[in-house]
PDB file of N, CA and C in Angstrom:
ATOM      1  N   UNK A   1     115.662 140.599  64.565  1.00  0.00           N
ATOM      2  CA  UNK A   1     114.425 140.462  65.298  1.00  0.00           C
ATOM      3  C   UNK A   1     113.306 141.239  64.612  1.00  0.00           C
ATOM      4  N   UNK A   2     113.870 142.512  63.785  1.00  0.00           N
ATOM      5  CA  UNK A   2     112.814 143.509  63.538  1.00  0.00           C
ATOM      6  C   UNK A   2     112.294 142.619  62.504  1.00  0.00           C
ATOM      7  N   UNK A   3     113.115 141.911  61.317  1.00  0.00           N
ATOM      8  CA  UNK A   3     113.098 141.280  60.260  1.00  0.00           C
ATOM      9  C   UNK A   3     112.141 140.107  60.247  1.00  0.00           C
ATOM     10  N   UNK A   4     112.126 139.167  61.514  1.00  0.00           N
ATOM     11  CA  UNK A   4     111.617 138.509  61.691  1.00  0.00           C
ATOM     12  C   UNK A   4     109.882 139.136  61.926  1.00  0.00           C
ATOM     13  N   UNK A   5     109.613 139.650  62.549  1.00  0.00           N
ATOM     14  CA  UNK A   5     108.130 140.600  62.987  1.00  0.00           C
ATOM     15  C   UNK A   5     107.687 141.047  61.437  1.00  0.00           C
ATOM     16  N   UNK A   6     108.600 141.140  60.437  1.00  0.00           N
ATOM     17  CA  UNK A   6     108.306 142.124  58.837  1.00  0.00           C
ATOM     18  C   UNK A   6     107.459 141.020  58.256  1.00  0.00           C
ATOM     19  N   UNK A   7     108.640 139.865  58.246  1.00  0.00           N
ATOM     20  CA  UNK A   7     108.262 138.713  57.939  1.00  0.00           C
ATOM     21  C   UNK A   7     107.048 138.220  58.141  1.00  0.00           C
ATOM     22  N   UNK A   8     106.723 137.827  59.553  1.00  0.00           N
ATOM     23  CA  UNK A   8     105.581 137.436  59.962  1.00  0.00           C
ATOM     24  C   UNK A   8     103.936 137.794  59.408  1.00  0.00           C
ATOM     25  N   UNK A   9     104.421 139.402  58.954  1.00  0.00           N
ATOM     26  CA  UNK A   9     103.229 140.291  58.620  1.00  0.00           C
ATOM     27  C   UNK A   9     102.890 140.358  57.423  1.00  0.00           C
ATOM     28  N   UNK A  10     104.364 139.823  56.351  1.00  0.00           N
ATOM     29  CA  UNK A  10     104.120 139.716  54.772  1.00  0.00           C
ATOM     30  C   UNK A  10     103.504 138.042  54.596  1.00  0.00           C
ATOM     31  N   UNK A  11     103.874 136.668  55.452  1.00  0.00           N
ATOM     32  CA  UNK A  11     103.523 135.492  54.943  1.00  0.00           C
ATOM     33  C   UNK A  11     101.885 135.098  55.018  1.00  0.00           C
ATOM     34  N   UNK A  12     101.245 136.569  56.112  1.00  0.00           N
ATOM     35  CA  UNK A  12     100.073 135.980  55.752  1.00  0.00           C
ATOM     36  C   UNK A  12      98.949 136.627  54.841  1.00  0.00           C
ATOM     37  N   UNK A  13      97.883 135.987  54.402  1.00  0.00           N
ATOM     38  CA  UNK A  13      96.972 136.484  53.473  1.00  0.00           C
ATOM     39  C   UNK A  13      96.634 137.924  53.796  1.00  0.00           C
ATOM     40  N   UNK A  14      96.578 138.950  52.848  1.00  0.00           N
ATOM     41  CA  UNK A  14      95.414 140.115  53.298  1.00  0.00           C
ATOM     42  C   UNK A  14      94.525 139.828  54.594  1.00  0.00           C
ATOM     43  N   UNK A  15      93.999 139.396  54.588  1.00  0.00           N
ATOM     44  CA  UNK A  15      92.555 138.930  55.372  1.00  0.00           C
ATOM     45  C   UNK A  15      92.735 138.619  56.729  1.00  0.00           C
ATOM     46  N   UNK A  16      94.355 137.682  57.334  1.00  0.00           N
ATOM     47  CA  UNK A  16      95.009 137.576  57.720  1.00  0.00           C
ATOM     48  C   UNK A  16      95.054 138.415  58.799  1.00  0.00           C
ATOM     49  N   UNK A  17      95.881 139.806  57.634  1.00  0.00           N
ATOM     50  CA  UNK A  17      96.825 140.429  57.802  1.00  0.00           C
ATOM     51  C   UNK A  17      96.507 141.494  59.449  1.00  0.00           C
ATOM     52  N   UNK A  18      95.000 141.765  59.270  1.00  0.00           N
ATOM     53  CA  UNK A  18      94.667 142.701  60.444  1.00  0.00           C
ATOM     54  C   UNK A  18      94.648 142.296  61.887  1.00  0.00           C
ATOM     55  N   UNK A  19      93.985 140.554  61.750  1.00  0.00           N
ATOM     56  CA  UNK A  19      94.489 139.845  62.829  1.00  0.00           C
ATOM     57  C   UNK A  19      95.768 139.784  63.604  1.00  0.00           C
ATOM     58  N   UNK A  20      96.686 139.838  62.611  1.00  0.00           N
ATOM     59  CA  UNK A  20      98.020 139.386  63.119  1.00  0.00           C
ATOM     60  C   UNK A  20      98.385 140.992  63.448  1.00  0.00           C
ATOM     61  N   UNK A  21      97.955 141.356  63.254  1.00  0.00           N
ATOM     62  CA  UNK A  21      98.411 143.270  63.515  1.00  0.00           C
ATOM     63  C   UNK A  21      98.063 143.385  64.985  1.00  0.00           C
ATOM     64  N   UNK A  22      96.866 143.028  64.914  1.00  0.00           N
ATOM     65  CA  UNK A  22      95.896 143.385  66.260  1.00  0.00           C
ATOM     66  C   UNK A  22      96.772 142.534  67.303  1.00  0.00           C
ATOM     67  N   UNK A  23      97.208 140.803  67.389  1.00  0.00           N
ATOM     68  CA  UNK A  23      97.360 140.673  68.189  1.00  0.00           C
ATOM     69  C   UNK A  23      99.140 141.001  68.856  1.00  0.00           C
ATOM     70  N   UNK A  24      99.769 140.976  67.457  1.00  0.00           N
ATOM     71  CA  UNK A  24     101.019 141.895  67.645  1.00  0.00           C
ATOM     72  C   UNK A  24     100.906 143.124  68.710  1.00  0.00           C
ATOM     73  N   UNK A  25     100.345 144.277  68.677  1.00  0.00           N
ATOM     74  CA  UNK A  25      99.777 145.070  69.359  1.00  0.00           C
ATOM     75  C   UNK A  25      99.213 144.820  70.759  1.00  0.00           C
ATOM     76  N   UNK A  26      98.278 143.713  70.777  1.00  0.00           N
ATOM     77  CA  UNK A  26      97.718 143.139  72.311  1.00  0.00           C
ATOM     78  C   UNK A  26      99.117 142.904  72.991  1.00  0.00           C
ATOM     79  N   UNK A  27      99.772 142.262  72.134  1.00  0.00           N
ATOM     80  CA  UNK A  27     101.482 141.575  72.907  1.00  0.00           C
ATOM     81  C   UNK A  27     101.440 142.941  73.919  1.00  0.00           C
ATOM     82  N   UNK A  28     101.966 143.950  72.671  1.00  0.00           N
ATOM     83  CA  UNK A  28     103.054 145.014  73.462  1.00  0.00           C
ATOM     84  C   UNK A  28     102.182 145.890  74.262  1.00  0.00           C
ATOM     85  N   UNK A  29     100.821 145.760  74.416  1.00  0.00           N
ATOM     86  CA  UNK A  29      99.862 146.364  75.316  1.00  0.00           C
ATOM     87  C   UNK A  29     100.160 145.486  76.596  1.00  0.00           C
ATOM     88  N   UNK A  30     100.240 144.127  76.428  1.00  0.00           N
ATOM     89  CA  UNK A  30     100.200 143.678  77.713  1.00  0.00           C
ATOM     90  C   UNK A  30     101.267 143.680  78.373  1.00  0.00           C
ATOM     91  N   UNK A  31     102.567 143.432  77.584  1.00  0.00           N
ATOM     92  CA  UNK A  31     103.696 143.640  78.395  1.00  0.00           C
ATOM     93  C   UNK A  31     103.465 145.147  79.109  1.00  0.00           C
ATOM     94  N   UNK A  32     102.982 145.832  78.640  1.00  0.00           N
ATOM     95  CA  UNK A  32     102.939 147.549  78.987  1.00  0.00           C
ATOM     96  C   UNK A  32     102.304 147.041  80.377  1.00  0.00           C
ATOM     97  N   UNK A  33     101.453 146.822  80.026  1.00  0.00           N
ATOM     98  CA  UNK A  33     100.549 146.721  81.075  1.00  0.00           C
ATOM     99  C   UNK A  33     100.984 145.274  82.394  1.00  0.00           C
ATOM    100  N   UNK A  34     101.743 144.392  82.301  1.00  0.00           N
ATOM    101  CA  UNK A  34     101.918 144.022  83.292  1.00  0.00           C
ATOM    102  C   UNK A  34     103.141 144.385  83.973  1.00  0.00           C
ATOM    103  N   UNK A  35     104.257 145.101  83.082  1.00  0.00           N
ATOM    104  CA  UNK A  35     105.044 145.741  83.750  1.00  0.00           C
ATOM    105  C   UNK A  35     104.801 147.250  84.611  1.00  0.00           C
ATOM    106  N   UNK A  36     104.035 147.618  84.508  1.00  0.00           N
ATOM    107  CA  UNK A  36     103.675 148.820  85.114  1.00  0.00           C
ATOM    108  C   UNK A  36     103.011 148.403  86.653  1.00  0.00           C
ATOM    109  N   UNK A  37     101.980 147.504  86.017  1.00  0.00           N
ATOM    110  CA  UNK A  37     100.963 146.544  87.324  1.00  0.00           C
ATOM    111  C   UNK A  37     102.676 146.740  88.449  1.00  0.00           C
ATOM    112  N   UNK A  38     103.350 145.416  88.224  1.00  0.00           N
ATOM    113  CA  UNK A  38     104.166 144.822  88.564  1.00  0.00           C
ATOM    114  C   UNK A  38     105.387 145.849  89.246  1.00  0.00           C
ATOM    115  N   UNK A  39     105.649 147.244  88.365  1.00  0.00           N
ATOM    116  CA  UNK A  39     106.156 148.164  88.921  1.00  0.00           C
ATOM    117  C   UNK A  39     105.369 149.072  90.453  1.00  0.00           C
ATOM    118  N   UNK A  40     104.049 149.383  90.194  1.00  0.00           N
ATOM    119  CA  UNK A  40     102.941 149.813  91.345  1.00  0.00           C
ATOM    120  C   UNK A  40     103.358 149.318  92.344  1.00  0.00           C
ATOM    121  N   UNK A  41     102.867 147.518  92.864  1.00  0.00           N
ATOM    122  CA  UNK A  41     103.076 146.583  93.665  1.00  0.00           C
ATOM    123  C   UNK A  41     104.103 146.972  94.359  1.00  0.00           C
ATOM    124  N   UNK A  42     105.445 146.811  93.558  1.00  0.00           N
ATOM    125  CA  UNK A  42     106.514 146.802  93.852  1.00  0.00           C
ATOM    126  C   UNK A  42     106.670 148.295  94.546  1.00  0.00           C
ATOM    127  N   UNK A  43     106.614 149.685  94.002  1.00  0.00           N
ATOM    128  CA  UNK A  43     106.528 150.705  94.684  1.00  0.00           C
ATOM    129  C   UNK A  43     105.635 150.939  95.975  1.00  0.00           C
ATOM    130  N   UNK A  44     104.544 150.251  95.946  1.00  0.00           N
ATOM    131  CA  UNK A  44     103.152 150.835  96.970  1.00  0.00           C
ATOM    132  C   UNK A  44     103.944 149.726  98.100  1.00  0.00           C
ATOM    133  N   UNK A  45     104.636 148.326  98.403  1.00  0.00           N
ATOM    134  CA  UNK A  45     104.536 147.531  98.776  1.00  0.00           C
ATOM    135  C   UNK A  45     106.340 148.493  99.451  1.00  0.00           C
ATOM    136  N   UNK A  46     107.275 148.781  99.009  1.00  0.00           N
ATOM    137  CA  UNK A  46     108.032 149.241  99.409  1.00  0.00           C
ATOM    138  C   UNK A  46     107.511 150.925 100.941  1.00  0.00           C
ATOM    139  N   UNK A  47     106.778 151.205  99.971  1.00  0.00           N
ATOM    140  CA  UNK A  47     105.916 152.411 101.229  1.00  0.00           C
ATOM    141  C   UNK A  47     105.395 151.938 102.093  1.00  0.00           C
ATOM    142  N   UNK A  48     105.070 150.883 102.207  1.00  0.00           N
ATOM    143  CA  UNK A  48     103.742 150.402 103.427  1.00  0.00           C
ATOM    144  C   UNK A  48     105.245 150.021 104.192  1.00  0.00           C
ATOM    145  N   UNK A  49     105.888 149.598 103.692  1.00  0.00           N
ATOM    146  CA  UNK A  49     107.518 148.818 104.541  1.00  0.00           C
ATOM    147  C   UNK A  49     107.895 149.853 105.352  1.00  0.00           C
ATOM    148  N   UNK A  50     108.319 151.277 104.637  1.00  0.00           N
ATOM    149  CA  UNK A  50     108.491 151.655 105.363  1.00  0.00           C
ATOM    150  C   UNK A  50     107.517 152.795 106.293  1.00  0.00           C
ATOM    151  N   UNK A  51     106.779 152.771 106.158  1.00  0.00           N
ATOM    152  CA  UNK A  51     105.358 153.410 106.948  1.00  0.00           C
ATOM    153  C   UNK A  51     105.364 152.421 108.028  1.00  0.00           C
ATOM    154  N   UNK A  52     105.413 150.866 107.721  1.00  0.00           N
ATOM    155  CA  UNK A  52     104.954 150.453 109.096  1.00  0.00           C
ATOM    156  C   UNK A  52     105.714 148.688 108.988  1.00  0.00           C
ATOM    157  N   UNK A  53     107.101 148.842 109.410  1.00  0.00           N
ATOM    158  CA  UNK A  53     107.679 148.021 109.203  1.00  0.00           C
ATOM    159  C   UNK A  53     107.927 147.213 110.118  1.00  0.00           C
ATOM    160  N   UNK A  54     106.786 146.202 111.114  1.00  0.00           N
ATOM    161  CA  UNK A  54     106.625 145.421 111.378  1.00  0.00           C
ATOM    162  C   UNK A  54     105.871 144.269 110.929  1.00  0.00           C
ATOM    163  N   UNK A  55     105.411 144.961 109.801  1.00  0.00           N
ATOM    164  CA  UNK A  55     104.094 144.004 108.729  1.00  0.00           C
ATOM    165  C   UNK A  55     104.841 143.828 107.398  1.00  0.00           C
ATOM    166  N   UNK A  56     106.200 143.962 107.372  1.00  0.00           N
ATOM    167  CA  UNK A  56     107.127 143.278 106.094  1.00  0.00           C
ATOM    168  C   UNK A  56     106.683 142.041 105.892  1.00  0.00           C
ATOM    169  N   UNK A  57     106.934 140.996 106.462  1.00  0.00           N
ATOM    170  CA  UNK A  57     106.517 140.009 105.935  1.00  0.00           C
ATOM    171  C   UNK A  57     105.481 139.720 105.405  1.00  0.00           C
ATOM    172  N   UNK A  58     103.829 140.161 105.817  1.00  0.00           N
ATOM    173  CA  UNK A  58     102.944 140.149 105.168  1.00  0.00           C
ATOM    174  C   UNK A  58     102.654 140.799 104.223  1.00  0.00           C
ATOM    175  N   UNK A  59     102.956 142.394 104.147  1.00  0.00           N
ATOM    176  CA  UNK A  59     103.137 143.045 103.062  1.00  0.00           C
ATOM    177  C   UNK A  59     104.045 142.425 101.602  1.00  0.00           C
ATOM    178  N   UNK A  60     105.096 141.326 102.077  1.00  0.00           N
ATOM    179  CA  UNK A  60     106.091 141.110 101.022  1.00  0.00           C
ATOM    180  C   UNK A  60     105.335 139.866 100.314  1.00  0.00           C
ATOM    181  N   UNK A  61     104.797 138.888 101.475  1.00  0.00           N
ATOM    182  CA  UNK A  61     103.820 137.609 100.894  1.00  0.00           C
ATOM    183  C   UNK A  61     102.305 138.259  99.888  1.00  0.00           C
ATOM    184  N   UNK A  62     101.955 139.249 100.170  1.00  0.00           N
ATOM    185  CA  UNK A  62     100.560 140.001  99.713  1.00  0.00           C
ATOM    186  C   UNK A  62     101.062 140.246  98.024  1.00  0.00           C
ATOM    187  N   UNK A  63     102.390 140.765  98.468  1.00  0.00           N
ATOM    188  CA  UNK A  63     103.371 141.381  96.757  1.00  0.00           C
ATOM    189  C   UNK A  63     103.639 140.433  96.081  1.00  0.00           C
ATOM    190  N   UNK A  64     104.108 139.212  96.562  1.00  0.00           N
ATOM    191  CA  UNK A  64     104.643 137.813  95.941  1.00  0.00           C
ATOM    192  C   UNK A  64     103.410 137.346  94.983  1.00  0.00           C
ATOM    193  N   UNK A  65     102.335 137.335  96.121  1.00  0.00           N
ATOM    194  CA  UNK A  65     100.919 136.371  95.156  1.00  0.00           C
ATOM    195  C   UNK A  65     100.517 136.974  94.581  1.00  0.00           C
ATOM    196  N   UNK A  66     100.434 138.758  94.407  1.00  0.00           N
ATOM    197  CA  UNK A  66     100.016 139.845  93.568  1.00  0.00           C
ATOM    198  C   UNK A  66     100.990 139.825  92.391  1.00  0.00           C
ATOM    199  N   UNK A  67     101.921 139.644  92.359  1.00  0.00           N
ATOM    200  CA  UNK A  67     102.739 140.106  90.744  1.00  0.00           C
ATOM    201  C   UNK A  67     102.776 138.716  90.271  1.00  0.00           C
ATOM    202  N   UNK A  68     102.400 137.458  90.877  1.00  0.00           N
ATOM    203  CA  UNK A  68     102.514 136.429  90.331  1.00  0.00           C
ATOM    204  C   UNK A  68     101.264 135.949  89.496  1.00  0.00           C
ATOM    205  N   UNK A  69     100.292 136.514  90.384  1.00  0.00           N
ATOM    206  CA  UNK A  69      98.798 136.474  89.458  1.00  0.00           C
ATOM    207  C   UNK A  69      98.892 137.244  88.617  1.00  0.00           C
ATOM    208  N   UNK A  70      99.321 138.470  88.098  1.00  0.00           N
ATOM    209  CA  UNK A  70      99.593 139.297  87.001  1.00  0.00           C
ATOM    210  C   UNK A  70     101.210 138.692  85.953  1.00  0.00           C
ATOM    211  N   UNK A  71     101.001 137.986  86.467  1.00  0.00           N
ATOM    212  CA  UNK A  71     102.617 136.792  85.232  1.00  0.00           C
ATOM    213  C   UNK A  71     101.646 136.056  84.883  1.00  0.00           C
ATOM    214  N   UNK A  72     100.364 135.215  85.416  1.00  0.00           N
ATOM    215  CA  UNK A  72      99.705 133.974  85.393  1.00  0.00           C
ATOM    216  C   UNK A  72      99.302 134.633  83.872  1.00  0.00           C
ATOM    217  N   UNK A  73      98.472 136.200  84.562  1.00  0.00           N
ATOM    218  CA  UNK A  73      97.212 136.842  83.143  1.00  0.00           C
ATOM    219  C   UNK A  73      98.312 136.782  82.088  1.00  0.00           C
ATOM    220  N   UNK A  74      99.440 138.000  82.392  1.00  0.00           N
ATOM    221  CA  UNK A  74     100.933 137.949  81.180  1.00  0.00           C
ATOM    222  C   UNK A  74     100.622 136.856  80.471  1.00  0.00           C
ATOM    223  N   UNK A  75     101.406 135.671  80.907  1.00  0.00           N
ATOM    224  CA  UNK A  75     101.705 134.980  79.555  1.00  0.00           C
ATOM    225  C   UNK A  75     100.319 133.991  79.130  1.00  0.00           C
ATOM    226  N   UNK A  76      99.488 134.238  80.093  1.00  0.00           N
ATOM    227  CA  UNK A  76      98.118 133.823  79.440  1.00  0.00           C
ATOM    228  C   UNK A  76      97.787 134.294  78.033  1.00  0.00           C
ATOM    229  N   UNK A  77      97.806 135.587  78.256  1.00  0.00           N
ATOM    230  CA  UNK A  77      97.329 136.729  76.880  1.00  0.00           C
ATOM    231  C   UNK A  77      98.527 136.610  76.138  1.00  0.00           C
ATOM    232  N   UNK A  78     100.060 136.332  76.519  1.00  0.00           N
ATOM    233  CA  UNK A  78     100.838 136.321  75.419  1.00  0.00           C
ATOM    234  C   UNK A  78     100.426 135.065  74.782  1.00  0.00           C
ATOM    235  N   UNK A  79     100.196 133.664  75.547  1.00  0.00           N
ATOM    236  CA  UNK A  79     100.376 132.576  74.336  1.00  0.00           C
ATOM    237  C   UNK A  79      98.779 132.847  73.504  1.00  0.00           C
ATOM    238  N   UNK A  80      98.119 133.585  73.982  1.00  0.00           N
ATOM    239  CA  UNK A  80      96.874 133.938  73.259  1.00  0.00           C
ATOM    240  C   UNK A  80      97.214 134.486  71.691  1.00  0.00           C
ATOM    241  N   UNK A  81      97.688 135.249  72.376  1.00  0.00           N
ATOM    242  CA  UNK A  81      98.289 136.458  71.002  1.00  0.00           C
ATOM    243  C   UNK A  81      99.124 135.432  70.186  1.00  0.00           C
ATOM    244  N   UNK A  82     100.143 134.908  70.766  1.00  0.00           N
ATOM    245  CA  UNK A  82     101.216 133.785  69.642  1.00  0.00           C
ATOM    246  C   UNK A  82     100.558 132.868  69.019  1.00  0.00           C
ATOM    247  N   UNK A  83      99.448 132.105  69.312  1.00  0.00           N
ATOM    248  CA  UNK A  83      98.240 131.496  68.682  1.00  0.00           C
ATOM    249  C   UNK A  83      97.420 132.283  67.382  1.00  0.00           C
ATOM    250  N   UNK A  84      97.283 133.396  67.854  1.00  0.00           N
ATOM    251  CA  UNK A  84      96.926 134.011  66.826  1.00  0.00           C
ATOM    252  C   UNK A  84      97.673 134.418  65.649  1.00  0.00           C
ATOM    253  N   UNK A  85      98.922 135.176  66.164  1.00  0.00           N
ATOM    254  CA  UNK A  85     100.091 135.283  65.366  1.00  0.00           C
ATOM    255  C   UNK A  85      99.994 134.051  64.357  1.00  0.00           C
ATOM    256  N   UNK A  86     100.704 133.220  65.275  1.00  0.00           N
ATOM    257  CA  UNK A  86     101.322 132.008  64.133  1.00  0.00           C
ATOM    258  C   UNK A  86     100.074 130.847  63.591  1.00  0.00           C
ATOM    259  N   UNK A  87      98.846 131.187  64.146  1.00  0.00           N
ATOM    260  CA  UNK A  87      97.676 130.271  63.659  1.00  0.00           C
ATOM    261  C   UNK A  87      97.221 131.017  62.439  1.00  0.00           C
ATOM    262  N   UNK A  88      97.460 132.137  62.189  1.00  0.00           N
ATOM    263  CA  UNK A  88      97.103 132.747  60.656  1.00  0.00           C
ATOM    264  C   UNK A  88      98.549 132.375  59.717  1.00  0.00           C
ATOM    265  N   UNK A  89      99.397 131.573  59.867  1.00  0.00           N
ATOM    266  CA  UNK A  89     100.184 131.650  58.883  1.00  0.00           C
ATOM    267  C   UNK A  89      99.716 131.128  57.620  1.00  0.00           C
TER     268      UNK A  89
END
């Protein structure tokens, strides 16, 4: 896998080369960043449960459409980045 990523970074031109760096980087920023989002939700949404656990269900529907709109942005910005990646080859 590592081999493959080496690869990727030697087939393209110099000129290329900073692009494909940058969006390599955006990747692992965003995974950072929607797993953390996605971790919050999941923690803040477990407290309200039990603080006031007659509003589970709405609290759990509020969490559902919240980490799902943050998957929508995810692989938005990933196929962004893979466009870029593999459109400089």
């Amino acid at each position: 896998m590592i081999s493959s990523g080496i690869g990727i970074l030697a087939a393209v031109t110099p000129e290329a080369s900073l692009a494909v760096l940058g969006a390599v980087i955006s990747c692992a920023i965003t995974i950072i960043g929607a797993s953390f989002g996605i971790g919050w939700i999941g923690s803040k949404a477990v407290e309200s449960v039990a603080r006031q656990p007659e509003a589970a269900n709405r609290i759990f529907t509020t969490m559902i459409v919240s980490a799902a709109l943050i998957e929508g942005v995810t692989f938005f910005s990933l196929l962004l980045c893979g466009l870029i990646i593999f459109g400089n080859r």
